[in-house]
Structure formats: C-alpha cells, structure tokens
Protein backbone atom coordinates (compact mmCIF):
# COMPACT_ATOMS: atom_id res chain seq x y z
CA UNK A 1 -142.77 99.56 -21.70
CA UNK A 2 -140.14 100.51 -19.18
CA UNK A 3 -142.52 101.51 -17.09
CA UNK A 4 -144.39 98.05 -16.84
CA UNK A 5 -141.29 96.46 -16.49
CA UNK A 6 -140.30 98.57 -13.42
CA UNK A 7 -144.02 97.97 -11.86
CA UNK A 8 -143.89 94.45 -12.50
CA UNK A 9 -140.56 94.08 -11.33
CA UNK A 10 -141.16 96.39 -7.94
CA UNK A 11 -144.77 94.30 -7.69
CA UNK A 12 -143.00 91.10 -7.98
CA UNK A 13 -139.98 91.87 -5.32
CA UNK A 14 -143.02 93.48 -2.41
CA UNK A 15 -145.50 90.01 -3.22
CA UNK A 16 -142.25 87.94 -2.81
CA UNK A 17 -140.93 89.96 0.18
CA UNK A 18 -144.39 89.25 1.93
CA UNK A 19 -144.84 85.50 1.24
CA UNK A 20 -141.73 85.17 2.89
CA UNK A 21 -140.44 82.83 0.55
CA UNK A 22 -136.65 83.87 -0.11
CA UNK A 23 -135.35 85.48 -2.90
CA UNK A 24 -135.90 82.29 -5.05
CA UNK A 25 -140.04 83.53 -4.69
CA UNK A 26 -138.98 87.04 -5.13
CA UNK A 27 -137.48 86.60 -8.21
CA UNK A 28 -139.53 84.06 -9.78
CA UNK A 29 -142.81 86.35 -9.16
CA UNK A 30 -140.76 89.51 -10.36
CA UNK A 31 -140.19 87.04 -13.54
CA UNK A 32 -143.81 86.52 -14.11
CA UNK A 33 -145.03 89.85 -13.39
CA UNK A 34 -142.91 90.91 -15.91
CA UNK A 35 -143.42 88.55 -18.22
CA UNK A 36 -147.64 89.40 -17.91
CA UNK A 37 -146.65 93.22 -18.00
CA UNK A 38 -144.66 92.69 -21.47
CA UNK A 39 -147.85 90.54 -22.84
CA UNK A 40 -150.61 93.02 -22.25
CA UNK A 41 -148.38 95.78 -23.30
CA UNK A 42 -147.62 94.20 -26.64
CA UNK A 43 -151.53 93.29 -27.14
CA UNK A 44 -152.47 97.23 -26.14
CA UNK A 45 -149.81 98.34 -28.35
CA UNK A 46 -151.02 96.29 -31.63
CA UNK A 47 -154.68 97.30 -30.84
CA UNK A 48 -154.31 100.57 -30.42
CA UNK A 49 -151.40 100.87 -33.45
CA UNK A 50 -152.64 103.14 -36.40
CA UNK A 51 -153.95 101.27 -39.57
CA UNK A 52 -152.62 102.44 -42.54
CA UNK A 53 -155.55 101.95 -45.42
C-alpha cells in the first residue's frame, strides 16, 4: 500500500507540475491519484485474499 500511495502521490505532484496549474492542481490530482491507488489496491487485495473453507 505504501508503495501506491508514494506513486500516486509522486504521479499526482509531476501531472500537476506540468499542467501548470499551481499547487491547488498539484495537490488536488495527488488527492485523486491516491485516492484511485487505495481503491484498486483494496479490490486486488480482497480478490486475491485466501478463502478459508
């Protein structure tokens, strides 16, 4: 998880830093890619989670 946090958050800052947008778009798209990173992380995770039978 850390790492998806770090590559979202890293991904976010370099999309916001080329828009140009300020720090207000860096953030906000560090926030989302983030946010997106966490989601698919927690679906992989449940899928891929051993089933005890």
């Amino acid at each position: 998880m850390n790492t998806a946090v770090v590559v979202g958050t890293f991904t976010g800052g370099a999309i916001g830093s080329a828009a140009a947008g300020g720090w207000t778009a860096i953030t906000t798209t560090a926030i989302g890619l983030t946010v997106a990173a966490r989601a698919v992380w927690a679906v992989a995770r449940r899928r891929l989670a051993p089933v005890d039978r």
